[in-house]
PDB file of N, CA and C in Angstrom:
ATOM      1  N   UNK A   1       0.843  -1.172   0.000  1.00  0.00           N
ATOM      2  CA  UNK A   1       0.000   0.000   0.000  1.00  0.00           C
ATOM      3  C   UNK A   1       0.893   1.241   0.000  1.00  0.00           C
ATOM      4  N   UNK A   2       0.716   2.441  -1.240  1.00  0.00           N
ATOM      5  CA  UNK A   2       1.101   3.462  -0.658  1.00  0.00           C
ATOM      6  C   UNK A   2       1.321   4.093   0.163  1.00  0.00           C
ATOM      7  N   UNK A   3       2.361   4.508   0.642  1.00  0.00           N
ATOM      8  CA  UNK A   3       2.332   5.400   2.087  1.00  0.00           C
ATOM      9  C   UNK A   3       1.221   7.315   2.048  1.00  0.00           C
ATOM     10  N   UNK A   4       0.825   7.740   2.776  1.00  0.00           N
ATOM     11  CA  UNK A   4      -0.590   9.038   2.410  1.00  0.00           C
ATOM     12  C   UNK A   4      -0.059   9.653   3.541  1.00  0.00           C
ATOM     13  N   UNK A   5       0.785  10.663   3.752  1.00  0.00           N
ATOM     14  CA  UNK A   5       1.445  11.535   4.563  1.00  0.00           C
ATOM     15  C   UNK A   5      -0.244  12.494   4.882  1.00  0.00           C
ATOM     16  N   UNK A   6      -0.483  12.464   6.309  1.00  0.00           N
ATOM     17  CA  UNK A   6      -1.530  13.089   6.452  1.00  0.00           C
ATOM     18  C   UNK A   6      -1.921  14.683   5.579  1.00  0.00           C
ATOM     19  N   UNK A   7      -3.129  14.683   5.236  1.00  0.00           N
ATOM     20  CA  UNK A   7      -3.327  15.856   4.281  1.00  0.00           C
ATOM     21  C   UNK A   7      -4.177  17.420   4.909  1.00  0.00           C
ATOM     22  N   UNK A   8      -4.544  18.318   4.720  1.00  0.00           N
ATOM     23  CA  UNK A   8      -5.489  19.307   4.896  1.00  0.00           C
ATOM     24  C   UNK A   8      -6.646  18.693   4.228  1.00  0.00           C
ATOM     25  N   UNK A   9      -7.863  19.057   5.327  1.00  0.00           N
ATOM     26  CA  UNK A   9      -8.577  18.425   4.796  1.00  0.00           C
ATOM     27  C   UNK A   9      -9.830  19.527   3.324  1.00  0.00           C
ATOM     28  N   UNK A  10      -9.667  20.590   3.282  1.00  0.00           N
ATOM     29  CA  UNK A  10      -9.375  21.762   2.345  1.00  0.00           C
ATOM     30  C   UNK A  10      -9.262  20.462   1.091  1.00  0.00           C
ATOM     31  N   UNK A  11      -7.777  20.972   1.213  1.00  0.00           N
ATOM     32  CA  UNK A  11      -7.197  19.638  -0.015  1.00  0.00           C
ATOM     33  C   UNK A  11      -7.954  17.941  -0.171  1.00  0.00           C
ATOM     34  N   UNK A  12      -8.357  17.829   0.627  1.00  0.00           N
ATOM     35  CA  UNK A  12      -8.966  15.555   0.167  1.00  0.00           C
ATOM     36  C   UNK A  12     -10.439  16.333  -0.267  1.00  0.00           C
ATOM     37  N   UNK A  13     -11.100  17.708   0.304  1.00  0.00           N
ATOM     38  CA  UNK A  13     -12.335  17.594  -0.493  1.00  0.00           C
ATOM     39  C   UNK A  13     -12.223  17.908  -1.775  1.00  0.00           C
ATOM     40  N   UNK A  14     -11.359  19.025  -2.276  1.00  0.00           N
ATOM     41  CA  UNK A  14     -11.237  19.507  -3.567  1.00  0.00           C
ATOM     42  C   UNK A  14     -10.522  18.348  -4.230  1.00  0.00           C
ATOM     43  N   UNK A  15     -10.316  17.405  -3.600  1.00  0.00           N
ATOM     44  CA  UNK A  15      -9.402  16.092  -4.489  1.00  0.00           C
ATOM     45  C   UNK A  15     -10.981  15.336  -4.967  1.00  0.00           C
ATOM     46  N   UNK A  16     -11.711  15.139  -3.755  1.00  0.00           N
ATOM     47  CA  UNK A  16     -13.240  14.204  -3.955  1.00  0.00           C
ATOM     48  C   UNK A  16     -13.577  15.163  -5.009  1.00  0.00           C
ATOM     49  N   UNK A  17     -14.207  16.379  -5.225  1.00  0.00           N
ATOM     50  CA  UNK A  17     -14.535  17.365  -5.951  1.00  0.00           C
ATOM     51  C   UNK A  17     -14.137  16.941  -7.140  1.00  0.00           C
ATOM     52  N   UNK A  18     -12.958  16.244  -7.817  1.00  0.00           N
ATOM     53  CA  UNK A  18     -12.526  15.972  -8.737  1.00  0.00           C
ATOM     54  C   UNK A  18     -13.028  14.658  -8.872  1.00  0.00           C
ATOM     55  N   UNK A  19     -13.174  14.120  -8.193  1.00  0.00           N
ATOM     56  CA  UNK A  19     -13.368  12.918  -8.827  1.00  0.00           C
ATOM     57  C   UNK A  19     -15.188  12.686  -8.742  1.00  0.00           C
ATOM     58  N   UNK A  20     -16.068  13.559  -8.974  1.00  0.00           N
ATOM     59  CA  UNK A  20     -16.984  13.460  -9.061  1.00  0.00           C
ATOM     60  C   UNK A  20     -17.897  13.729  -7.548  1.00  0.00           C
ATOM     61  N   UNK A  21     -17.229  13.544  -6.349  1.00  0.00           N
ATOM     62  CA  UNK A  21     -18.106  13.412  -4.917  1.00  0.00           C
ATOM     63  C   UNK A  21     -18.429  15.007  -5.038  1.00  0.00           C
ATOM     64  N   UNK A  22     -19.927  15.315  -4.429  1.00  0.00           N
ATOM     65  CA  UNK A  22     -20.525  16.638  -4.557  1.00  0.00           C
ATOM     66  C   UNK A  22     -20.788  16.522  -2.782  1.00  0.00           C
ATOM     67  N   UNK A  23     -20.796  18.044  -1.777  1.00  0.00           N
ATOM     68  CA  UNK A  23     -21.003  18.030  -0.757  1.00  0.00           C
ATOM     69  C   UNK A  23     -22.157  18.153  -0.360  1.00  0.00           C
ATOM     70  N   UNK A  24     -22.911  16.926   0.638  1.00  0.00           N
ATOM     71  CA  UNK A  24     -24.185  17.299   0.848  1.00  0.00           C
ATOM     72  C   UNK A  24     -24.730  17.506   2.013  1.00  0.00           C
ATOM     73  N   UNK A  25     -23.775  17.815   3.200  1.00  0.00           N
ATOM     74  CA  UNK A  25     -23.321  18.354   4.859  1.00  0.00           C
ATOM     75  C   UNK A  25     -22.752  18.819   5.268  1.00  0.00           C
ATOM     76  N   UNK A  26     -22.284  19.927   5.791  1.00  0.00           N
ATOM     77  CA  UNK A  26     -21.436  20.481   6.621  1.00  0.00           C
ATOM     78  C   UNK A  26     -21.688  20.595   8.078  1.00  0.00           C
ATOM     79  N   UNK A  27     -20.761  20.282   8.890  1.00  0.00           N
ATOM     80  CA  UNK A  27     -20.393  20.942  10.395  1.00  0.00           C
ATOM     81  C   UNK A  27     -19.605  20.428  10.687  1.00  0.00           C
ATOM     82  N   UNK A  28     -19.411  19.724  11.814  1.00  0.00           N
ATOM     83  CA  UNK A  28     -18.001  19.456  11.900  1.00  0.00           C
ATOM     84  C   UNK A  28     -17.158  18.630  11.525  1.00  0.00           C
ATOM     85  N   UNK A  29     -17.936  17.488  10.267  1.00  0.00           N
ATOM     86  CA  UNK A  29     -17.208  17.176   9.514  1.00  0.00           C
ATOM     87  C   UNK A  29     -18.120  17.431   8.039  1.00  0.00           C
ATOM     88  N   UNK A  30     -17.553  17.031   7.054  1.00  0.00           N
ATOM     89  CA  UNK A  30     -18.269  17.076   5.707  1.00  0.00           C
ATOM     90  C   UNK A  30     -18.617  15.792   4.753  1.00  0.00           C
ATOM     91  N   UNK A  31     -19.809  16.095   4.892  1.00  0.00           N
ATOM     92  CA  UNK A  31     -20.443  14.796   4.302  1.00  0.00           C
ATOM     93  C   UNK A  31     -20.168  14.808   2.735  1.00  0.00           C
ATOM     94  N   UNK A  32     -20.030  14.213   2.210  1.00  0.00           N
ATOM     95  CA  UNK A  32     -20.280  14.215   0.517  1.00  0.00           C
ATOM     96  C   UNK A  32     -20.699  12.699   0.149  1.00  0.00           C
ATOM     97  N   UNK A  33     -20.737  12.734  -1.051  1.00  0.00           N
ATOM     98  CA  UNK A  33     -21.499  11.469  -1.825  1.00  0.00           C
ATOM     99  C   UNK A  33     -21.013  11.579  -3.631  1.00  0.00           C
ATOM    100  N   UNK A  34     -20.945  11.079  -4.151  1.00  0.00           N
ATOM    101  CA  UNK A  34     -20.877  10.613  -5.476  1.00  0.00           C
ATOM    102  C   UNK A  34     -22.271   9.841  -5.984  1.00  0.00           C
ATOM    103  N   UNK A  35     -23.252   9.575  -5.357  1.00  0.00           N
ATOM    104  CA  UNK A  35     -24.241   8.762  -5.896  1.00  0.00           C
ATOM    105  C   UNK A  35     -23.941   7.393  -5.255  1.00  0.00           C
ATOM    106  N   UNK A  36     -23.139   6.816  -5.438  1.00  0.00           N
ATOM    107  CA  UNK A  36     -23.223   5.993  -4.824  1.00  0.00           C
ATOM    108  C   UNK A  36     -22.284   5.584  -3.374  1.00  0.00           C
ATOM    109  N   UNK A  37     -20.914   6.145  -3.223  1.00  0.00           N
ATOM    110  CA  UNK A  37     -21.028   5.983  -1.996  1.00  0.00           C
ATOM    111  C   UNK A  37     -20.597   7.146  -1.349  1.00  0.00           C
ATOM    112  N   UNK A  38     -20.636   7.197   0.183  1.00  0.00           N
ATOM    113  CA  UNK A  38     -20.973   8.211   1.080  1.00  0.00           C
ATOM    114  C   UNK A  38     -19.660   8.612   2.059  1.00  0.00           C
ATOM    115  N   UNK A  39     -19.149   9.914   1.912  1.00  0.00           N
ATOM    116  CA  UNK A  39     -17.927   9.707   2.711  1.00  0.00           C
ATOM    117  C   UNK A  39     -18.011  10.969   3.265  1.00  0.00           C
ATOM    118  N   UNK A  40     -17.222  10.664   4.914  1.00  0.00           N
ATOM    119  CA  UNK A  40     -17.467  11.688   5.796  1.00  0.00           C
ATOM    120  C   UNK A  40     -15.840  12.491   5.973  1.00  0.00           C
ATOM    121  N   UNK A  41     -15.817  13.848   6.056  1.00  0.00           N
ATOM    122  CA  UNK A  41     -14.544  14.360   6.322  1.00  0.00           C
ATOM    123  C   UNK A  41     -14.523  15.008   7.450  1.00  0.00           C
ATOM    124  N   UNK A  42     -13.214  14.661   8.516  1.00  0.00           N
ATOM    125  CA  UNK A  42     -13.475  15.387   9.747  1.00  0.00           C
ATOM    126  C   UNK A  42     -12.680  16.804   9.310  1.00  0.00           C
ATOM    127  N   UNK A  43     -13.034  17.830   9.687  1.00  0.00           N
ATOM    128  CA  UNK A  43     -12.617  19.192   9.336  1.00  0.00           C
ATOM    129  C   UNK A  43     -10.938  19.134  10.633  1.00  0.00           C
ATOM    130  N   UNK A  44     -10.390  18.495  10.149  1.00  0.00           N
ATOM    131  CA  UNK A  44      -9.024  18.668  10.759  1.00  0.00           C
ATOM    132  C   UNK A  44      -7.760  18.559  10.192  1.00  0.00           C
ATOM    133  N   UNK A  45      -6.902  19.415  10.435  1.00  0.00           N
ATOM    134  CA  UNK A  45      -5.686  20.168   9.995  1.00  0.00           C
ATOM    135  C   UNK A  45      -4.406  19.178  10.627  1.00  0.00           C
ATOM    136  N   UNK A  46      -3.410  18.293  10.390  1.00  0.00           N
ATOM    137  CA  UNK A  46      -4.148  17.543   9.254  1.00  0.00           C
ATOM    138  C   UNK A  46      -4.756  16.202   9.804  1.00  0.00           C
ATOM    139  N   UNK A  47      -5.313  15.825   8.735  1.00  0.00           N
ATOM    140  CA  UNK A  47      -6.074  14.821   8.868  1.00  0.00           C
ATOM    141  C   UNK A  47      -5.422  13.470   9.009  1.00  0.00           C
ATOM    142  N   UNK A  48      -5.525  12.201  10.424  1.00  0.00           N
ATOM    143  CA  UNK A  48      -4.482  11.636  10.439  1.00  0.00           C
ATOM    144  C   UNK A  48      -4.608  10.300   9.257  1.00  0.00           C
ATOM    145  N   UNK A  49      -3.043   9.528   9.119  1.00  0.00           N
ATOM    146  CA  UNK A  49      -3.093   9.357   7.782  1.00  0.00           C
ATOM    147  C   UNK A  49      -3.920   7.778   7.641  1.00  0.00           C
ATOM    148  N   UNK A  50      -4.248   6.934   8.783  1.00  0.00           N
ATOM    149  CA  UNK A  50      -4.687   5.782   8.859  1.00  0.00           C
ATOM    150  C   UNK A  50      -6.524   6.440   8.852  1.00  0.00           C
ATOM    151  N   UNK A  51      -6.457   7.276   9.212  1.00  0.00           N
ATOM    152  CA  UNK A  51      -8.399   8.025   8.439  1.00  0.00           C
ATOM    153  C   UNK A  51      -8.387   8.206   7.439  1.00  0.00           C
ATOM    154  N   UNK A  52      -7.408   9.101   6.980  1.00  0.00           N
ATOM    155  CA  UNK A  52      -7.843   9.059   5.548  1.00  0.00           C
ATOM    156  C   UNK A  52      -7.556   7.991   4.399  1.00  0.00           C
ATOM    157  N   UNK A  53      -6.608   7.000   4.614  1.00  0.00           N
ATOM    158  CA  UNK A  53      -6.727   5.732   3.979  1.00  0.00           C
ATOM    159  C   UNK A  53      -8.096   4.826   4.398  1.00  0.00           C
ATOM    160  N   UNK A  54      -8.624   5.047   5.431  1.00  0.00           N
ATOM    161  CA  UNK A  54     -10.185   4.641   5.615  1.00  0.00           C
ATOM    162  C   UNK A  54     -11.066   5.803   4.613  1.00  0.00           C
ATOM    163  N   UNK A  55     -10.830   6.245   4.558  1.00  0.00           N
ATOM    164  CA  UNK A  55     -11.529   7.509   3.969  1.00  0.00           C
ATOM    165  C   UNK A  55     -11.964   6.758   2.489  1.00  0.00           C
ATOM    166  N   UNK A  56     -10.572   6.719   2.116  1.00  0.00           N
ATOM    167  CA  UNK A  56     -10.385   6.698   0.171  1.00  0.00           C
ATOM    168  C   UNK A  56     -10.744   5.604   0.009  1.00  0.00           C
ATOM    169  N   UNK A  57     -10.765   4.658   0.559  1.00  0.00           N
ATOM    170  CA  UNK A  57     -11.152   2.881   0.563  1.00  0.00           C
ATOM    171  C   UNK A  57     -12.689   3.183   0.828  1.00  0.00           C
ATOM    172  N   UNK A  58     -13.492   3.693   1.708  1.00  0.00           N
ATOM    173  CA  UNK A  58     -14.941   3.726   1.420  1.00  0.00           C
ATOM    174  C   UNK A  58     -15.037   4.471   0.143  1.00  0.00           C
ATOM    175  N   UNK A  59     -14.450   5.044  -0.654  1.00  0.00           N
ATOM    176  CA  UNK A  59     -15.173   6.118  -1.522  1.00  0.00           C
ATOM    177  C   UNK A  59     -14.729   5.186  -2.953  1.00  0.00           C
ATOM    178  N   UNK A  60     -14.422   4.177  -2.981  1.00  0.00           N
ATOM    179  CA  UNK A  60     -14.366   2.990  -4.125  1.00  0.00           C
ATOM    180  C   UNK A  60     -12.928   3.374  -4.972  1.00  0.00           C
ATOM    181  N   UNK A  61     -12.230   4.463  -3.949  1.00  0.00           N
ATOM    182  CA  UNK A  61     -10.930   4.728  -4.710  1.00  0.00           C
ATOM    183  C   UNK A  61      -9.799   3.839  -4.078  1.00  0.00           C
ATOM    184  N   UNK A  62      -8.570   4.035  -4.749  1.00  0.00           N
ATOM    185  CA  UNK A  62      -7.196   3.140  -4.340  1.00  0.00           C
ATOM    186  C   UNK A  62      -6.650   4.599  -4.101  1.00  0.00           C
ATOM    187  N   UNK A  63      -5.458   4.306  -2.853  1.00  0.00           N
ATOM    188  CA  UNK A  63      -5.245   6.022  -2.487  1.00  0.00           C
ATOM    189  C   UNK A  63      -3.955   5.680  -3.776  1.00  0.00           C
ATOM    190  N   UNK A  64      -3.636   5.662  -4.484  1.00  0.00           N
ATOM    191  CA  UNK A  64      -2.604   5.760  -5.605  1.00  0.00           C
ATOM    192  C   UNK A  64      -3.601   6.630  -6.526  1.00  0.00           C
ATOM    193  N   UNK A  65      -4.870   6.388  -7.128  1.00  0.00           N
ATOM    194  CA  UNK A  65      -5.767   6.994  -8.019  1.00  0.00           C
ATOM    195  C   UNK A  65      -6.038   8.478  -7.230  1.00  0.00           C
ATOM    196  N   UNK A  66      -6.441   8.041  -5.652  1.00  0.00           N
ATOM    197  CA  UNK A  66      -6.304   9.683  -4.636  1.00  0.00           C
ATOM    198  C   UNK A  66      -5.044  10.901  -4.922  1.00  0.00           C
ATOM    199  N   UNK A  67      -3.921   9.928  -4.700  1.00  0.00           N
ATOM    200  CA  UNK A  67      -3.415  10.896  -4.513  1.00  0.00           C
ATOM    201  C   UNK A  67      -2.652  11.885  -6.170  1.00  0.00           C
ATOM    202  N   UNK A  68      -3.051  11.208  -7.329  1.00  0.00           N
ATOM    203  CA  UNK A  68      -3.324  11.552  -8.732  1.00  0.00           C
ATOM    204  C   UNK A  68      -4.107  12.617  -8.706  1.00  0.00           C
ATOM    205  N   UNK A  69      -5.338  12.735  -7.521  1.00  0.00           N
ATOM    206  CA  UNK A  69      -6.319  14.304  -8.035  1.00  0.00           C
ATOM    207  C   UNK A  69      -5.678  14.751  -6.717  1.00  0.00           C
ATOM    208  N   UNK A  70      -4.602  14.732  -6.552  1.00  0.00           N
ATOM    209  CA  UNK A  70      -4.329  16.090  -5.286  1.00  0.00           C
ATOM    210  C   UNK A  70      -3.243  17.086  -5.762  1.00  0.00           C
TER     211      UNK A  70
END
């Protein structure tokens, strides 16, 4: 598995943003969706890196294809 040096989380939404996920929650974390699946972002600076490899694995991505839209 790639290594994913924790990110801003600013940056993993505008990465989802690219790959189609649209936001459909905000507060203290951010919900988005693609249609089909559903992924939550905690609004933290940065974001640690074993979450957000949970992150990219619910959202039907490989973090190698992730870290391509960052």
């Amino acid at each position: 598995m790639p290594k994913l040096s924790g990110i801003n989380h600013k940056r993993a939404i505008k990465a989802f943003e690219k790959a189609g996920f649209n936001i459909i929650r905000q507060g203290k974390h951010i919900t988005m969706s693609d249609g089909i699946h559903i992924v939550t972002i905690p609004r933290a600076n940065p974001i640690n890196a074993y979450t957000m490899g949970t992150i990219i694995q619910g959202s039907g991505m490989t973090i190698s294809q992730f870290k391509q839209l960052l």
